[in-house]
N, C-alpha and C. Protein backbone atom coordinates (compact mmCIF):
# COMPACT_ATOMS: atom_id res chain seq x y z
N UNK A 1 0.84 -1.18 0.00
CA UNK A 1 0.00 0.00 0.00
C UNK A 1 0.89 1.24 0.00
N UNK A 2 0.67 2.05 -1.00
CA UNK A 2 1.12 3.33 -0.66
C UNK A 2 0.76 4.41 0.24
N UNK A 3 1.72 5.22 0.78
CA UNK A 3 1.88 6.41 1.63
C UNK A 3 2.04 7.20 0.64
N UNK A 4 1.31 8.54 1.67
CA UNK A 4 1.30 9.78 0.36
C UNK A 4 2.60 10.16 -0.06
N UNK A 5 3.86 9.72 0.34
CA UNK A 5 5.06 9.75 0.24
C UNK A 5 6.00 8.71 -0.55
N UNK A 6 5.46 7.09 -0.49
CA UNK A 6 6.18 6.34 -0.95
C UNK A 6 5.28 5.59 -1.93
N UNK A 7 5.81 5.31 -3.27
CA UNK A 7 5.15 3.92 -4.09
C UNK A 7 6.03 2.63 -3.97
N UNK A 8 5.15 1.52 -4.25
CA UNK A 8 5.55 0.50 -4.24
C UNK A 8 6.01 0.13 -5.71
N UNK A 9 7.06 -0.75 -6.04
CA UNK A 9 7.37 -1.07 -7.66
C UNK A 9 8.16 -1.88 -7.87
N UNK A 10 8.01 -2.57 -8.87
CA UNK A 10 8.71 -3.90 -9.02
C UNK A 10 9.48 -3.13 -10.11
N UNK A 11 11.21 -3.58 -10.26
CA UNK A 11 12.01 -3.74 -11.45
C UNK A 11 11.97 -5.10 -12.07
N UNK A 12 11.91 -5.31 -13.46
CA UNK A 12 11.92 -6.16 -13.91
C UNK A 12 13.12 -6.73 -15.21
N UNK A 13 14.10 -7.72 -14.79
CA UNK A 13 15.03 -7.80 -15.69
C UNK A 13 15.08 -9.50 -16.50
N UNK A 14 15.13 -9.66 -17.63
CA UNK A 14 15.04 -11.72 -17.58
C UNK A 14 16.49 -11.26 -18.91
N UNK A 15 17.42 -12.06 -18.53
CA UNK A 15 18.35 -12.74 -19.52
C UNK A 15 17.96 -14.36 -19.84
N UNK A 16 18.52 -15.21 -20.79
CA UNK A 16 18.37 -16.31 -21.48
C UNK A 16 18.45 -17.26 -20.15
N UNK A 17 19.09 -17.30 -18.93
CA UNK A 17 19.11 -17.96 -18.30
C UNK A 17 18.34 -17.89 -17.01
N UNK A 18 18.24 -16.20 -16.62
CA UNK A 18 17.35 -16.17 -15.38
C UNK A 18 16.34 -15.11 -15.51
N UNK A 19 15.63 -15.09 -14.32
CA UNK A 19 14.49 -13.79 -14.36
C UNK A 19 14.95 -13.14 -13.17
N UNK A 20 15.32 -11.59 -13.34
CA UNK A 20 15.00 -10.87 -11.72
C UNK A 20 13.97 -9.71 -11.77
N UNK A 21 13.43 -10.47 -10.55
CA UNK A 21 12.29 -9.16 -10.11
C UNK A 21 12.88 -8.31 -8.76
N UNK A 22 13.07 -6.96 -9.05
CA UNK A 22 13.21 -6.49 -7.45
C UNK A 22 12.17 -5.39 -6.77
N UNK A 23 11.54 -5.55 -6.29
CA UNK A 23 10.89 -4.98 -4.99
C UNK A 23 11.46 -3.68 -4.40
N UNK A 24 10.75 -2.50 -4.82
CA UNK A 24 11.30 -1.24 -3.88
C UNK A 24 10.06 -0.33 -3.74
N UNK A 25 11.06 0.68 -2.82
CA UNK A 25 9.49 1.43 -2.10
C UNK A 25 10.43 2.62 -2.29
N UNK A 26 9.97 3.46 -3.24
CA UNK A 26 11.06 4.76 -3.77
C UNK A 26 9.85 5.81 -2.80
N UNK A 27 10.25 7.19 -3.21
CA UNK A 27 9.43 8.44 -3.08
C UNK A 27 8.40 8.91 -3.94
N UNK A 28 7.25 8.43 -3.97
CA UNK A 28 6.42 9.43 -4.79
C UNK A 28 6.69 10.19 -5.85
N UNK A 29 6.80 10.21 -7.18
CA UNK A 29 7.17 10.80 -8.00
C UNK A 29 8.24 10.42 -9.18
N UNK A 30 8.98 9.33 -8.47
CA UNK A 30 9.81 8.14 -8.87
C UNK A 30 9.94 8.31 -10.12
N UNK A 31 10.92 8.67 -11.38
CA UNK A 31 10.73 8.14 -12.44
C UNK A 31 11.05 6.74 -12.76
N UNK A 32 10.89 6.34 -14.03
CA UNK A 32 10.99 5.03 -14.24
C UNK A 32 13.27 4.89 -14.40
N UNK A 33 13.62 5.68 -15.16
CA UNK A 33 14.91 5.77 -14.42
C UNK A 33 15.90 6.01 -13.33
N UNK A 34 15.06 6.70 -12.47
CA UNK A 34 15.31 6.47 -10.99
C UNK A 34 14.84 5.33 -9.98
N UNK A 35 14.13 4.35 -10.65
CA UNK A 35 13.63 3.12 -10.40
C UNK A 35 14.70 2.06 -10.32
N UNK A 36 15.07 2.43 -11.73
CA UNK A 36 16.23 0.94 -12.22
C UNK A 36 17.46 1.03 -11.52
N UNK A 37 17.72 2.46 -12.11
CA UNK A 37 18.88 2.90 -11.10
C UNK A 37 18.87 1.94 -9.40
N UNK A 38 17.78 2.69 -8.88
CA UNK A 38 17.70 2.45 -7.03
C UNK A 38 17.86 0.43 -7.12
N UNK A 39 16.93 -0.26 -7.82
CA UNK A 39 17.09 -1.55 -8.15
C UNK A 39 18.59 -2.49 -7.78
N UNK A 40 19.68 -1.58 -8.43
CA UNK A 40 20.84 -2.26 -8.89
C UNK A 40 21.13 -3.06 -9.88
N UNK A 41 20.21 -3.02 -10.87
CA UNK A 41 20.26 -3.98 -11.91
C UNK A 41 21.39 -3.75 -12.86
N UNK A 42 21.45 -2.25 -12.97
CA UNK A 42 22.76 -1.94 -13.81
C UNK A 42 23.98 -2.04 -13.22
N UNK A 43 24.31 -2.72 -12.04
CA UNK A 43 25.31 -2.65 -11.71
C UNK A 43 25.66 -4.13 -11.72
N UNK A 44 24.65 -5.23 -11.41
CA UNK A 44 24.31 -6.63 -11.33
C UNK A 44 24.61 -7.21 -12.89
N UNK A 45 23.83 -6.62 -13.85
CA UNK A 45 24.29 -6.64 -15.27
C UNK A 45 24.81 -5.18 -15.87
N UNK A 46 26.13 -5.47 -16.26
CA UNK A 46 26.58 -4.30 -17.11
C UNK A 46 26.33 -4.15 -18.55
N UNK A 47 25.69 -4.67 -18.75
CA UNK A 47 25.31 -5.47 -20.29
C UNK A 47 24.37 -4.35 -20.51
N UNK A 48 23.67 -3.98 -19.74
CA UNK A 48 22.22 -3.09 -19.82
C UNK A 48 23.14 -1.95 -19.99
N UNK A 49 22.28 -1.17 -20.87
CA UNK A 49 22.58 0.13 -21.38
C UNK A 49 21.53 1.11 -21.82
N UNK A 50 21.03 2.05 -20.97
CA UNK A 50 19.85 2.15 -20.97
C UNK A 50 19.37 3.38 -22.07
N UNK A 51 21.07 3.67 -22.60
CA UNK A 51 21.01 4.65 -23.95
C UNK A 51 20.53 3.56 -25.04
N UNK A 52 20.42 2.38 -25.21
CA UNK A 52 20.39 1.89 -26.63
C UNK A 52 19.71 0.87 -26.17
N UNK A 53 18.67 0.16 -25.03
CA UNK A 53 17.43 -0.59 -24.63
C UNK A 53 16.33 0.15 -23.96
N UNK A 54 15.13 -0.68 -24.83
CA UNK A 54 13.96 0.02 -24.57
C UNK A 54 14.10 -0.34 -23.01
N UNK A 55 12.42 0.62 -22.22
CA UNK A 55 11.99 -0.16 -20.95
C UNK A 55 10.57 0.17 -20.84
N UNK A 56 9.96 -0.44 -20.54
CA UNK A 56 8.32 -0.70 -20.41
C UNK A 56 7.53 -0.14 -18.78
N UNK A 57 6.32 -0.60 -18.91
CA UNK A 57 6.05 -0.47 -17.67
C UNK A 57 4.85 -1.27 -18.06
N UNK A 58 5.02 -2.73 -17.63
CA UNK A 58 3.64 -3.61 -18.05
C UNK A 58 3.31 -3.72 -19.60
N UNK A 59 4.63 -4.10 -19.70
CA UNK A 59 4.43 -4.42 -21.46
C UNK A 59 4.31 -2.90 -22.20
N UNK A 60 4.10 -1.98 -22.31
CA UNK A 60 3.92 -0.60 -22.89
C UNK A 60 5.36 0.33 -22.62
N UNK A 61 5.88 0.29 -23.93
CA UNK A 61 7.04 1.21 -23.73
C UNK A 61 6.90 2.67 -23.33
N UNK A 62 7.75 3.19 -22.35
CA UNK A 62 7.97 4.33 -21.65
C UNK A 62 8.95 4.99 -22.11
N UNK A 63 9.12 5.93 -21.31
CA UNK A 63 10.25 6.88 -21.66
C UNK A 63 11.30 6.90 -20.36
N UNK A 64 12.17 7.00 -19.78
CA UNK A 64 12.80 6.85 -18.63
C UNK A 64 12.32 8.00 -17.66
N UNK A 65 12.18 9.02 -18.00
CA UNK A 65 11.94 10.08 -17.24
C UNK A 65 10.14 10.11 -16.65
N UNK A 66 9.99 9.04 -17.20
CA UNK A 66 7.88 8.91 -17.32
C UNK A 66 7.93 8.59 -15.36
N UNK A 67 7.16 9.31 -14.59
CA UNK A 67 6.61 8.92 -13.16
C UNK A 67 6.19 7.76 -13.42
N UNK A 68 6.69 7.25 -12.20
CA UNK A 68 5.78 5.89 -11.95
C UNK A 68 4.30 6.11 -10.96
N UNK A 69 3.82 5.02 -10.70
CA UNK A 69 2.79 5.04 -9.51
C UNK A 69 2.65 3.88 -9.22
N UNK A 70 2.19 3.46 -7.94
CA UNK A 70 2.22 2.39 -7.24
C UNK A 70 1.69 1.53 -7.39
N UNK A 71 2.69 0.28 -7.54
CA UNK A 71 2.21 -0.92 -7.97
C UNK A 71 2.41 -1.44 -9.40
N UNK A 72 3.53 -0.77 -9.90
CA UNK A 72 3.83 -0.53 -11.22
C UNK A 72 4.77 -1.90 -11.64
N UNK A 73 4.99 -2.03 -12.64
CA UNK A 73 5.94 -2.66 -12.59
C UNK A 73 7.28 -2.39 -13.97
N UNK A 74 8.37 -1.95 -13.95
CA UNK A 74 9.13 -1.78 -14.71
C UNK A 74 9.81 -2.80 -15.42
N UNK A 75 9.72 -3.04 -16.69
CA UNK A 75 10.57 -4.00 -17.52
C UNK A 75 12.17 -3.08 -18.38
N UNK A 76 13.32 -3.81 -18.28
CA UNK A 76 13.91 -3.72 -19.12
C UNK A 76 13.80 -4.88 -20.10
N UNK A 77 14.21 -4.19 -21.20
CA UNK A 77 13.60 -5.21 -22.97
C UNK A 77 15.21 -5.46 -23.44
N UNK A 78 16.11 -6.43 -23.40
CA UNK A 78 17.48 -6.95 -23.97
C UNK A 78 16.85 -6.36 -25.55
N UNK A 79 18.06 -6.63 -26.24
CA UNK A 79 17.56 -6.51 -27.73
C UNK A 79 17.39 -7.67 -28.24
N UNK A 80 16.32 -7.52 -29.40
CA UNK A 80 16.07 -8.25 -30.14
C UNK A 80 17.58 -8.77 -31.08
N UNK A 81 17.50 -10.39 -30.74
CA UNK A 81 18.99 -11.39 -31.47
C UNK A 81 18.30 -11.25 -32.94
N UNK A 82 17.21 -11.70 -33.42
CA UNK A 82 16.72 -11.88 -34.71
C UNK A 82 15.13 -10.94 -35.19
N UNK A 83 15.14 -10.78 -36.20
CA UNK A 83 14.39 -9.97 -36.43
C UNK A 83 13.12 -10.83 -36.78
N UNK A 84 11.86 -10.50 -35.73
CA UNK A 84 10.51 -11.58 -35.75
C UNK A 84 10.39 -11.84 -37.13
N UNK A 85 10.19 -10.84 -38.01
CA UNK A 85 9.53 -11.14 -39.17
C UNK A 85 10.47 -12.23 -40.25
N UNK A 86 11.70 -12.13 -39.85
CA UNK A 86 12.53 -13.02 -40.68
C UNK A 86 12.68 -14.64 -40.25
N UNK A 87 12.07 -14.61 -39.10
CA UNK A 87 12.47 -15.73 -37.76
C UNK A 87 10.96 -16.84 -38.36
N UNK A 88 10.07 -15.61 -38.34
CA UNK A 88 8.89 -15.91 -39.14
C UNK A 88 8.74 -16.91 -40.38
N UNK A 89 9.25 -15.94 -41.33
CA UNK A 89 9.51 -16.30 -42.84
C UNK A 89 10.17 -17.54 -42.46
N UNK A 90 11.58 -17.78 -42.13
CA UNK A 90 12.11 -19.12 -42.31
C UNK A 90 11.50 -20.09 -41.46
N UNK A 91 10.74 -20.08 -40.66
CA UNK A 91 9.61 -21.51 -39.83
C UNK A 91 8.45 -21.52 -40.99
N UNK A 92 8.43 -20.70 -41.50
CA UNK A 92 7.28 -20.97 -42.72
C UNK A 92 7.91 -21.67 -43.88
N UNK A 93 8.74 -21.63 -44.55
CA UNK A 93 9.97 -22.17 -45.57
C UNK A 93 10.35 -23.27 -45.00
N UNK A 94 10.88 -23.27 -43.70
CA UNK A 94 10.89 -25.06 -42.99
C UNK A 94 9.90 -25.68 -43.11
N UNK A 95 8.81 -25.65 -42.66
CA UNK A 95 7.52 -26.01 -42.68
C UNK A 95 6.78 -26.38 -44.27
N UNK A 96 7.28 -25.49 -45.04
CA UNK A 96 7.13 -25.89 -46.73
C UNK A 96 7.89 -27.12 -47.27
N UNK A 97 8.88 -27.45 -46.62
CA UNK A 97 10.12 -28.34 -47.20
C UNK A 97 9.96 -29.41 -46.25
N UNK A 98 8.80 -29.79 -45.07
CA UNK A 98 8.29 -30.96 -44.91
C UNK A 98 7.53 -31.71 -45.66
């Protein structure tokens, strides 16, 4: 539950091998980059780079500077390895050549 002072918010990070969720209770007003930051995720993975990966908030891309509100939950998005639509095309072309 929030205080007129604090929100509640999940960070959200998954690489190929694990998922982390972390749990924090920032100040009211919170952006979504002062979220990740407080998290530690960028320090846990250096891989993240938050100049050149999107980040969400419940599936819907944000902007870093966007307020949060309580009960939110923040995703960072890795980049895309292959491009869907091509990943697409060739399971359809496999699938022809059965």
């Amino acid at each position: 539950m929030a205080s007129a002072d604090k929100i509640h918010v999940e960070v959200a990070y998954a690489t190929p091998m694990q998922q982390i969720v972390k749990s924090l209770a920032l100040p009211a007003g919170s952006s979504v980059a002062q979220a990740v930051r407080a998290s530690g995720l960028l320090e846990e993975f250096p891989e993240i780079d938050l100049n050149h990966q999107r980040v969400g908030v419940f599936g819907e891309f944000v902007l870093l500077d966007a307020p949060l509100h309580d009960g939110e939950r923040v995703e960072i998005y890795r980049p895309l390895i292959a491009d869907p639509k091509e990943a697409r095309r060739r399971r359809a072309q496999a699938k022809k050549r059965r």
